[in-house]
Protein backbone atom coordinates (compact mmCIF):
# COMPACT_ATOMS: atom_id res chain seq x y z
CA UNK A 1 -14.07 12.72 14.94
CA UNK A 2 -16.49 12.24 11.72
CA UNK A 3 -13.99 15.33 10.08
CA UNK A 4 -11.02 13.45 10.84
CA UNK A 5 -11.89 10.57 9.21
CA UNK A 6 -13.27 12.26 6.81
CA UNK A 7 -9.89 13.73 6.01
CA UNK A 8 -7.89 10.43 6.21
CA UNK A 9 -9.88 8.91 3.39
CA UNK A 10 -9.90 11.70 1.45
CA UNK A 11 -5.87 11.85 1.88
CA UNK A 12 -6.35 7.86 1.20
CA UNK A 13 -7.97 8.99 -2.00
CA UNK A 14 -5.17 11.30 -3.00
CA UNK A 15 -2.49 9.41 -2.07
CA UNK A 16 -4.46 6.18 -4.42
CA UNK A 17 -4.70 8.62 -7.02
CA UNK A 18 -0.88 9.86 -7.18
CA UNK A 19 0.33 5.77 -6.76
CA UNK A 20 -2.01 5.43 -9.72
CA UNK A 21 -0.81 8.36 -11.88
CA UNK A 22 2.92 7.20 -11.18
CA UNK A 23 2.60 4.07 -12.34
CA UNK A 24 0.60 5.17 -15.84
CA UNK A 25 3.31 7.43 -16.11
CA UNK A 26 6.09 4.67 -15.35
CA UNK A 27 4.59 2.18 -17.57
CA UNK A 28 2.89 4.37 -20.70
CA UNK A 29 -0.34 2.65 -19.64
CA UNK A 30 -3.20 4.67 -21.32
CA UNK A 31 -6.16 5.79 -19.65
CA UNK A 32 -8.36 3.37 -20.25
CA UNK A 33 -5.96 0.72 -19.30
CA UNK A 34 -7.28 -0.95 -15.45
CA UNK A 35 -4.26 -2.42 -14.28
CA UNK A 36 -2.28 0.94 -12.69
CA UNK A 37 -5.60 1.24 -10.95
CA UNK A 38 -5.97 -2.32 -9.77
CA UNK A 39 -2.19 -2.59 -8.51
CA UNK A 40 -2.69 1.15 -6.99
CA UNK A 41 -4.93 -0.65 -5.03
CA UNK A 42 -3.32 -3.07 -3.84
CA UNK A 43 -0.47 -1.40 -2.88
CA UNK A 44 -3.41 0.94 -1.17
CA UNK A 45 -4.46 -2.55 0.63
CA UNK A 46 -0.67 -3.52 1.71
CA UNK A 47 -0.42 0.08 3.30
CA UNK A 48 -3.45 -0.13 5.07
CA UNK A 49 -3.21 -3.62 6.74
CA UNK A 50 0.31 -2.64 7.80
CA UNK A 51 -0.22 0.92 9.47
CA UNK A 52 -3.27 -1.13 10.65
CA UNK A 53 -1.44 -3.79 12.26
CA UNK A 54 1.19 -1.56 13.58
CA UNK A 55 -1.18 1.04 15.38
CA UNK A 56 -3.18 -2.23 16.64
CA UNK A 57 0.18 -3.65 18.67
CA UNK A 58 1.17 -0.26 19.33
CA UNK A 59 -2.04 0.27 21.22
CA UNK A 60 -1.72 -3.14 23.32
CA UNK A 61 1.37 -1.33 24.32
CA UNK A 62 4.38 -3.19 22.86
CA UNK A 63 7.72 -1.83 22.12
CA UNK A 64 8.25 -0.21 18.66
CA UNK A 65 11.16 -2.54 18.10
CA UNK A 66 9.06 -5.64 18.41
CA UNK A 67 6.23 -4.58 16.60
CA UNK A 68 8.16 -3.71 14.04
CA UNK A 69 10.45 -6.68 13.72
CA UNK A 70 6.76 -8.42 13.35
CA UNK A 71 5.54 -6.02 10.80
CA UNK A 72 8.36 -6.94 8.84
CA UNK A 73 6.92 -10.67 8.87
CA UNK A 74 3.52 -9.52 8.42
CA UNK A 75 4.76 -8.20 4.96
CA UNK A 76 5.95 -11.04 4.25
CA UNK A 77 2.75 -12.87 4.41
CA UNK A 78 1.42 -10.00 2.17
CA UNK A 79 3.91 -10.73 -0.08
CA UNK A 80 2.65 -14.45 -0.70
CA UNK A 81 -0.93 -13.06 -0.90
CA UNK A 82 0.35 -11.24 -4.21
CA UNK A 83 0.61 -12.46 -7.88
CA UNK A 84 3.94 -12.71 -9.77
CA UNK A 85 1.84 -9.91 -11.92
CA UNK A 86 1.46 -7.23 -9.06
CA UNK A 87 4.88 -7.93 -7.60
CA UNK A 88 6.15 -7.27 -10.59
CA UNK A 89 4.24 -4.43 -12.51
CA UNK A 90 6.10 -1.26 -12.98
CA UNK A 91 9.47 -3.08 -11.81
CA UNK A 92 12.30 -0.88 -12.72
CA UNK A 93 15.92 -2.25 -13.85
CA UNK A 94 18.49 -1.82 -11.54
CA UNK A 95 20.33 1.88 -11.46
């Protein structure tokens, strides 16, 4: 069990890294600038509270379409946890 989770947060790590990377890259933030990492980490933090409480109901044995139809409002109440400044870093213009 201790390699598995040892895996996970290493995966954690490189999937942190790659969100982090992307959104240098996306906004021509240097190095040295902390906000890619800061909102990489957030968006870290919104993935793991949601897999979190999705694999929590899941386990209590409820039926993918309700847990997810919550999940959907759990997000929400993410959302409002969030400054106008993370929601909106790296926002790209419509396509």
């Amino acid at each position: 069990m201790a390699a598995l989770k040892a895996r996970l947060w290493y995966l954690q790590q490189e999937v942190l890294q790659t969100v982090v990377a992307t959104l240098r890259e996306d906004t021509g933030a240097s190095e040295d600038d902390p906000l890619p990492l800061l909102v990489g980490g957030q968006i870290a933090w919104i993935e793991h509270a949601l897999v979190g409480y999705v694999s929590q109901e899941m386990m209590k044995g409820r039926k993918a379409v309700d847990v997810s139809h919550d999940a959907l409002g759990v997000l929400d109440e993410i959302e409002g946890l969030l400054s106008d400044q993370v929601l909106n870093y790296a926002r790209r213009g419509a396509e």
